[in-house]
Protein backbone atom coordinates (compact mmCIF):
# COMPACT_ATOMS: atom_id res chain seq x y z
CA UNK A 1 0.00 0.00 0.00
CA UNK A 2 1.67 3.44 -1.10
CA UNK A 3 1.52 5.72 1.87
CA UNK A 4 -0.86 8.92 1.42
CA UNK A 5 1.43 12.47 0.54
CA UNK A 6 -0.11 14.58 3.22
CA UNK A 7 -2.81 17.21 1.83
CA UNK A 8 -1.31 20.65 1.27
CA UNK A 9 -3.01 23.18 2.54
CA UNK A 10 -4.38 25.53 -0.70
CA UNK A 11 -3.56 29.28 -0.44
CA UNK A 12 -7.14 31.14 -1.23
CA UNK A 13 -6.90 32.69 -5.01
CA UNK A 14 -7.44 36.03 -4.37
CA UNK A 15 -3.91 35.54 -1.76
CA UNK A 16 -2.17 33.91 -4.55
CA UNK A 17 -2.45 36.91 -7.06
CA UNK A 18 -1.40 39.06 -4.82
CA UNK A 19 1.66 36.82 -3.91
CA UNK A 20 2.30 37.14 -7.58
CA UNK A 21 2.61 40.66 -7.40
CA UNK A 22 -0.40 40.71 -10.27
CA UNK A 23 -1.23 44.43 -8.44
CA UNK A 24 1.25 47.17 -6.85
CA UNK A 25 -0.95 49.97 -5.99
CA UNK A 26 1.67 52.42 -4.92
CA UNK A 27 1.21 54.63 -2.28
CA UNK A 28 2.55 56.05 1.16
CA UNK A 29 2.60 53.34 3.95
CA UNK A 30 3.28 56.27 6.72
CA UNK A 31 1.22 59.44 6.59
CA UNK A 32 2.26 60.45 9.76
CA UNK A 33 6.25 60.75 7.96
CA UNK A 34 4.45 62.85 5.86
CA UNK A 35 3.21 65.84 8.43
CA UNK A 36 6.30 65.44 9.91
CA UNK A 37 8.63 66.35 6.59
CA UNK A 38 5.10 68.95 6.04
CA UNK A 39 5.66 70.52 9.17
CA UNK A 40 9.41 70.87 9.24
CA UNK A 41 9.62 72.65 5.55
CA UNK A 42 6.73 75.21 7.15
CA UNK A 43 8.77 75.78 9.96
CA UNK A 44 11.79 76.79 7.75
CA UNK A 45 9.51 78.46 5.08
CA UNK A 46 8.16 80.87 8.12
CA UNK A 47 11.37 81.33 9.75
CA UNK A 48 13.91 81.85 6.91
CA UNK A 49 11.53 82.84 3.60
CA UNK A 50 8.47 84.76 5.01
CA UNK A 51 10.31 86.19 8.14
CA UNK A 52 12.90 87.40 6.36
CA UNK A 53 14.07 91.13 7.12
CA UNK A 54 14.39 92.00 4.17
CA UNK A 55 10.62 92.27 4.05
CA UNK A 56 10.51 94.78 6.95
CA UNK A 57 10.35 98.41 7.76
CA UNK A 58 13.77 97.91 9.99
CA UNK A 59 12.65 101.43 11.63
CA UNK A 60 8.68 100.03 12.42
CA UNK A 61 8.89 96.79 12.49
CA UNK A 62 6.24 96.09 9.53
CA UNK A 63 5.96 94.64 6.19
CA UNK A 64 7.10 96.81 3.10
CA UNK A 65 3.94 97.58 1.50
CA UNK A 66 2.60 95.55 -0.93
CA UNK A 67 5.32 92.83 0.26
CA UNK A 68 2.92 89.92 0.62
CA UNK A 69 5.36 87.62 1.92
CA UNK A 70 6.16 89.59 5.22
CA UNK A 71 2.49 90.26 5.41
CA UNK A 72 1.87 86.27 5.80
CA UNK A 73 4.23 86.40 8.62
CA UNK A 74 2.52 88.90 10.67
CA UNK A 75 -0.13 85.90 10.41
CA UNK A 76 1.69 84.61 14.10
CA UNK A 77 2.69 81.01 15.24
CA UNK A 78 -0.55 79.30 13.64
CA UNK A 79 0.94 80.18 10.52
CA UNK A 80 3.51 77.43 10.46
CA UNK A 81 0.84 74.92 11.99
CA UNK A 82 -1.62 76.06 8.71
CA UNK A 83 0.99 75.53 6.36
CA UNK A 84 1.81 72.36 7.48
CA UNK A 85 -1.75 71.20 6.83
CA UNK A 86 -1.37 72.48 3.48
CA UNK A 87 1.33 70.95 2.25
CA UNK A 88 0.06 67.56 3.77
CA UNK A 89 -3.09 67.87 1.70
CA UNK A 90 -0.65 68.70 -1.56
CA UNK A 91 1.40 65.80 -0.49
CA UNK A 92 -1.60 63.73 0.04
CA UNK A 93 -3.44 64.55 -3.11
CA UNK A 94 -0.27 63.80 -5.78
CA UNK A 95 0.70 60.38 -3.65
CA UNK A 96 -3.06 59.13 -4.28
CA UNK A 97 -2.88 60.62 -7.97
CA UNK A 98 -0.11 58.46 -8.41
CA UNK A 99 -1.58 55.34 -6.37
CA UNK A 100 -4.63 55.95 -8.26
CA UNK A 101 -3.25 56.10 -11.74
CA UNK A 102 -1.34 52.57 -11.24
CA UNK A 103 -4.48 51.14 -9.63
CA UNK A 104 -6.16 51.83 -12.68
CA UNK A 105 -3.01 49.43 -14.84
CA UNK A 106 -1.93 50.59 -18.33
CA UNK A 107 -5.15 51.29 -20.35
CA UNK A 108 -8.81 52.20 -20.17
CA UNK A 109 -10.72 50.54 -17.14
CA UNK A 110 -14.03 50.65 -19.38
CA UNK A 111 -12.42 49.03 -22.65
CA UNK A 112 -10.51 46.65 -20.34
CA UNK A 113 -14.03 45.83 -19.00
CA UNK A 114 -15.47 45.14 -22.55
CA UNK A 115 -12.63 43.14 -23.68
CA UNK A 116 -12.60 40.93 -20.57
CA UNK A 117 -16.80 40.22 -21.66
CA UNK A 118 -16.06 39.71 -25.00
CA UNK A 119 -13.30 36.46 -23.77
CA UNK A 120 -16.04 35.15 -21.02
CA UNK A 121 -19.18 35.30 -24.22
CA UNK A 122 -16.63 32.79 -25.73
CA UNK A 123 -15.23 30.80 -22.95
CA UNK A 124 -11.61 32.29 -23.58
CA UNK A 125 -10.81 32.08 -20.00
CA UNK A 126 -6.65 31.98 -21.45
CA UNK A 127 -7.55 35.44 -23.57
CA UNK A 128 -8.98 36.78 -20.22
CA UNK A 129 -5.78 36.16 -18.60
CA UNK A 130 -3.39 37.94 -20.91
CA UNK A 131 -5.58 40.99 -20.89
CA UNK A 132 -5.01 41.04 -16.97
CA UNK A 133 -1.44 40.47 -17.33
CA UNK A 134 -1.60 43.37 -19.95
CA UNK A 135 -3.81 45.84 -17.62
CA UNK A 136 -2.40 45.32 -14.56
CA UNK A 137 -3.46 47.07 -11.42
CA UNK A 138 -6.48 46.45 -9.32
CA UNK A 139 -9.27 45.65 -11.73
CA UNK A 140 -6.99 43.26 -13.50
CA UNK A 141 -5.92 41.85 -10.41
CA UNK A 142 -9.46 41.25 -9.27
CA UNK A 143 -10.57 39.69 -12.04
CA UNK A 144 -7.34 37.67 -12.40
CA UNK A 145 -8.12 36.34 -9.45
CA UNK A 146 -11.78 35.49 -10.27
CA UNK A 147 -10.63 34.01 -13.45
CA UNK A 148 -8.09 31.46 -11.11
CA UNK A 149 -11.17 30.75 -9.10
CA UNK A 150 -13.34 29.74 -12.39
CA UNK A 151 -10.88 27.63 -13.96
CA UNK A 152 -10.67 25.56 -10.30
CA UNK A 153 -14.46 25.39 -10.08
CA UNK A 154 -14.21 24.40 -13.70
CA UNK A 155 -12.04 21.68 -13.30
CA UNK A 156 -14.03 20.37 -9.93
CA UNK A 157 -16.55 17.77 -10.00
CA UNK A 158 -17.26 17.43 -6.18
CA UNK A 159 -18.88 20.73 -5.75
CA UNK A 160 -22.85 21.27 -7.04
CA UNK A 161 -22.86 23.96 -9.22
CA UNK A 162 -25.03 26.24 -6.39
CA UNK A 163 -21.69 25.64 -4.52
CA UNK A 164 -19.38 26.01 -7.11
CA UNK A 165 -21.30 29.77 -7.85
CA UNK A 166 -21.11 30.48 -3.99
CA UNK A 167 -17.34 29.65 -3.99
CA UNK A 168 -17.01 31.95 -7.47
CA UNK A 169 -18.37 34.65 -6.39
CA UNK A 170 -16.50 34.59 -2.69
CA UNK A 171 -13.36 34.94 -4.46
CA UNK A 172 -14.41 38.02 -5.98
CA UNK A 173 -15.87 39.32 -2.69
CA UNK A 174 -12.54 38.54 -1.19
CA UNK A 175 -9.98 39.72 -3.92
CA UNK A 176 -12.33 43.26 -3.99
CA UNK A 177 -11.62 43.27 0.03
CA UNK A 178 -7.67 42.79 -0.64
CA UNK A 179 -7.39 45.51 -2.79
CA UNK A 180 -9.90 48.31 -1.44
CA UNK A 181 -7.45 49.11 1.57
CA UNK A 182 -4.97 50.13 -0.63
CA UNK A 183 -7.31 52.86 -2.98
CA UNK A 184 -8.73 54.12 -0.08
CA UNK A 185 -5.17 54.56 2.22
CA UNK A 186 -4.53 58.43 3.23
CA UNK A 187 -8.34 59.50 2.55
CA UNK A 188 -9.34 59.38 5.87
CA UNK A 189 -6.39 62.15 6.67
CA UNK A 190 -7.65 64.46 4.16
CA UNK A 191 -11.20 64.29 4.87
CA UNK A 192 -10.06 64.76 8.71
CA UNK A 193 -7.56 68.31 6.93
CA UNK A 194 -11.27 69.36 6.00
CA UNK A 195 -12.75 70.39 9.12
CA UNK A 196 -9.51 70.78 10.93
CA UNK A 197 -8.02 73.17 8.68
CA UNK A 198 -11.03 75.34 9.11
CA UNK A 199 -10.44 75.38 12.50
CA UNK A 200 -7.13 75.81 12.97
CA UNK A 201 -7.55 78.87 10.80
CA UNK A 202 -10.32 79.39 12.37
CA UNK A 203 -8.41 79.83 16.18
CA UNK A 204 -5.95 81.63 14.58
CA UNK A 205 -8.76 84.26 13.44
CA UNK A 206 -9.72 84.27 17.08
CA UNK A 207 -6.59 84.86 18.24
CA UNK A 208 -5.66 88.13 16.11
CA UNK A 209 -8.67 89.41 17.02
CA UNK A 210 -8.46 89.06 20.56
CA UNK A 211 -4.90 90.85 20.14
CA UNK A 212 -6.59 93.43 18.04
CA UNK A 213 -8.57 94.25 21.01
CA UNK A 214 -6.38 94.01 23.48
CA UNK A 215 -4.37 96.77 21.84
CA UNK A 216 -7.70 98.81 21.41
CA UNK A 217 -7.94 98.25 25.46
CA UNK A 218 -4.77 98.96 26.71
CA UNK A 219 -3.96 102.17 24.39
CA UNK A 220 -5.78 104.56 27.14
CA UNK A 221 -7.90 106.59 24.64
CA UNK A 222 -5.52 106.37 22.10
CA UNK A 223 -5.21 103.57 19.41
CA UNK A 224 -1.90 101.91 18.58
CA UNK A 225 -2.11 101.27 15.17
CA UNK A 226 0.98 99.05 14.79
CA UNK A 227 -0.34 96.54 17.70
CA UNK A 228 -4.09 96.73 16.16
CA UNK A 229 -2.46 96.47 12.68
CA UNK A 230 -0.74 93.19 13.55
CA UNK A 231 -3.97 91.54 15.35
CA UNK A 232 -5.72 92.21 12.34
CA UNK A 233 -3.15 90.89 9.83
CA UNK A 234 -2.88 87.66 12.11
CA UNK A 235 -6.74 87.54 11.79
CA UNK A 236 -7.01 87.64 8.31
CA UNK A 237 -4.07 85.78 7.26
CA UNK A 238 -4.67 82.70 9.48
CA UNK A 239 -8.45 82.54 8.01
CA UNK A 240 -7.00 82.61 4.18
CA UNK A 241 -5.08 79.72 4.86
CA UNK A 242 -7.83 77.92 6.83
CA UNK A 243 -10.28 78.13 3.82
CA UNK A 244 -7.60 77.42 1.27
CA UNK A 245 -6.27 73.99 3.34
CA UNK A 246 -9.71 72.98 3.80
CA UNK A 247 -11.43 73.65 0.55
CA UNK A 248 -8.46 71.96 -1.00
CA UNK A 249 -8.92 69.09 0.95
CA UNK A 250 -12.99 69.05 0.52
CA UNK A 251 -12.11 68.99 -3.37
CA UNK A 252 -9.49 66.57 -2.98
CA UNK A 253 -11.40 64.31 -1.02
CA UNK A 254 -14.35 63.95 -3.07
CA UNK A 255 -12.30 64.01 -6.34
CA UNK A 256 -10.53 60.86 -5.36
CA UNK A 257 -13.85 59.18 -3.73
CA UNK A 258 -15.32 59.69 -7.16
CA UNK A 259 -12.27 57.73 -8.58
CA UNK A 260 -12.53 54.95 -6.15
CA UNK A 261 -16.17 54.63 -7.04
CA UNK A 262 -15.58 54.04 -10.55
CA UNK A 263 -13.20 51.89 -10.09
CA UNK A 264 -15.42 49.83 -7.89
CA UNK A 265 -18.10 49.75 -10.08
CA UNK A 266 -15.68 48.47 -12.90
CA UNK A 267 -14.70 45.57 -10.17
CA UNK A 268 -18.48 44.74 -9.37
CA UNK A 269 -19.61 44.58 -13.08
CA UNK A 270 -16.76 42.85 -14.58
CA UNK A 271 -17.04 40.51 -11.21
CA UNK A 272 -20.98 39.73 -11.52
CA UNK A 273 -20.48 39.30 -15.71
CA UNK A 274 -17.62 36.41 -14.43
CA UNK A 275 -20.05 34.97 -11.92
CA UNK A 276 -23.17 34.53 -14.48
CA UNK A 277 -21.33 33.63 -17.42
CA UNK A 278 -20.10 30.15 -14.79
CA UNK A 279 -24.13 30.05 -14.20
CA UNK A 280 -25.03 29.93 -18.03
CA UNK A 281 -21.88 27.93 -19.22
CA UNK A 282 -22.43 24.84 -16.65
């Protein structure tokens, strides 16, 4: 009697293609790197560029009119902290241009889409693969993955076919979940820049004017202009760069969502058109 070669345990499909390397969304692992670099250019942008003297009265102490760049710096210390949020949305939005753009592989998700329909309407599962291979990124990877899966239930005669659809479409479900993560990574920080920009620039606002008044209060009658001048200035400054950080980031946000959408649509449909071609075909 031969002796049994122990069962190997099977890795699931949608964990093979990605051990493949069938999809490299690229991205930024560690946002919080990313405020870190942000805040340490605003800090030497506020210190050594806006603050420089040569953007000064050196007799009063203010910015040489029409010098906007000295003006910013009357803003005060939430100027720095404003900028940083800035620059992390800028950051932010390119890295998940770029993550985006190789999510979506080498051609046009739609035409991709049609191609991949026209293989299943003739039961070119082979064609179907070299079109992923040639698309690359997350669709392709999906659907590789799906396409795996249908060749196994294929090729299996233990399974009804009610299981075999059930299996099918789990692998879908479950090479959708492995790749969503990565489209949607660094979002969640610039939805979060959306409100907290406001407010940041928001307290900064708040601040100025609170030094606007105190200069009102302590002149005795008479108004210093150059204290009231600089509450105001740190007033309106800080509030221009809390509306610019967070409509950037509301525009961001929602540009990319829209993105992610359409990509996930293009994963669902070409998914569901793999799932009922198996139901009509066997």
């Amino acid at each position: 009697m031969e002796a049994q070669k122990p069962n190997t345990p099977q890795k699931p499909v949608a964990a093979k293609a990605k051990a493949q390397g069938e999809h490299k969304v690229r991205g930024i692992k560690n946002a919080f790197m990313v405020i870190i670099c942000c805040a340490v250019v605003a800090v030497c942008l506020y210190k050594f560029v806006f603050g420089d003297p040569s953007h000064f009265d050196p007799a009063t102490g203010h910015p040489l009119p029409g010098d906007f760049l000295g003006t910013i710096y009357m803003g005060g210390v939430i100027v720095p902290v404003l900028q940083t949020l800035f620059l992390t949305v800028i950051v932010l939005s390119v890295e998940r241009w770029i993550a985006l753009s190789s999510a979506k592989g080498k051609g046009s998700i739609s035409k991709f889409v049609a191609e991949v329909k026209k293989c299943l309407v003739k039961n070119d599962i082979e064609g179907a693969q070299k079109l992923c291979a040639k698309q690359q990124g997350s669709v392709a990877a999906v659907v590789s993955s799906a396409l795996l899966k249908y060749k196994e239930m294929d090729a299996n005669t233990m399974l009804t076919k009610e299981q075999k659809l059930t299996s099918l479409q789990q692998a879908v479900e479950e090479a959708t979940a492995l790749e969503m993560p990565a489209l949607q990574q660094n979002l969640p920080i610039v939805a979060t820049l959306t409100t907290l920009g406001t407010l940041v620039g928001l307290l900064g606002t708040v601040i100025g004017m609170i030094r606007s008044f105190a200069a009102l209060g302590a002149g005795g009658g008479s108004v210093d202009s150059m204290a009231l001048s600089v509450g105001i200035s740190e007033a309106l400054i800080n509030t221009a760069f809390g509306i610019a950080t967070g409509a950037l980031a509301v525009i961001s946000y929602n540009f990319y969502t829209n993105k992610i959408d359409n990509l996930t649509y293009a994963i669902d449909e070409i998914g569901f058109s793999i799932v009922q071609t198996f139901a009509a075909t066997h």
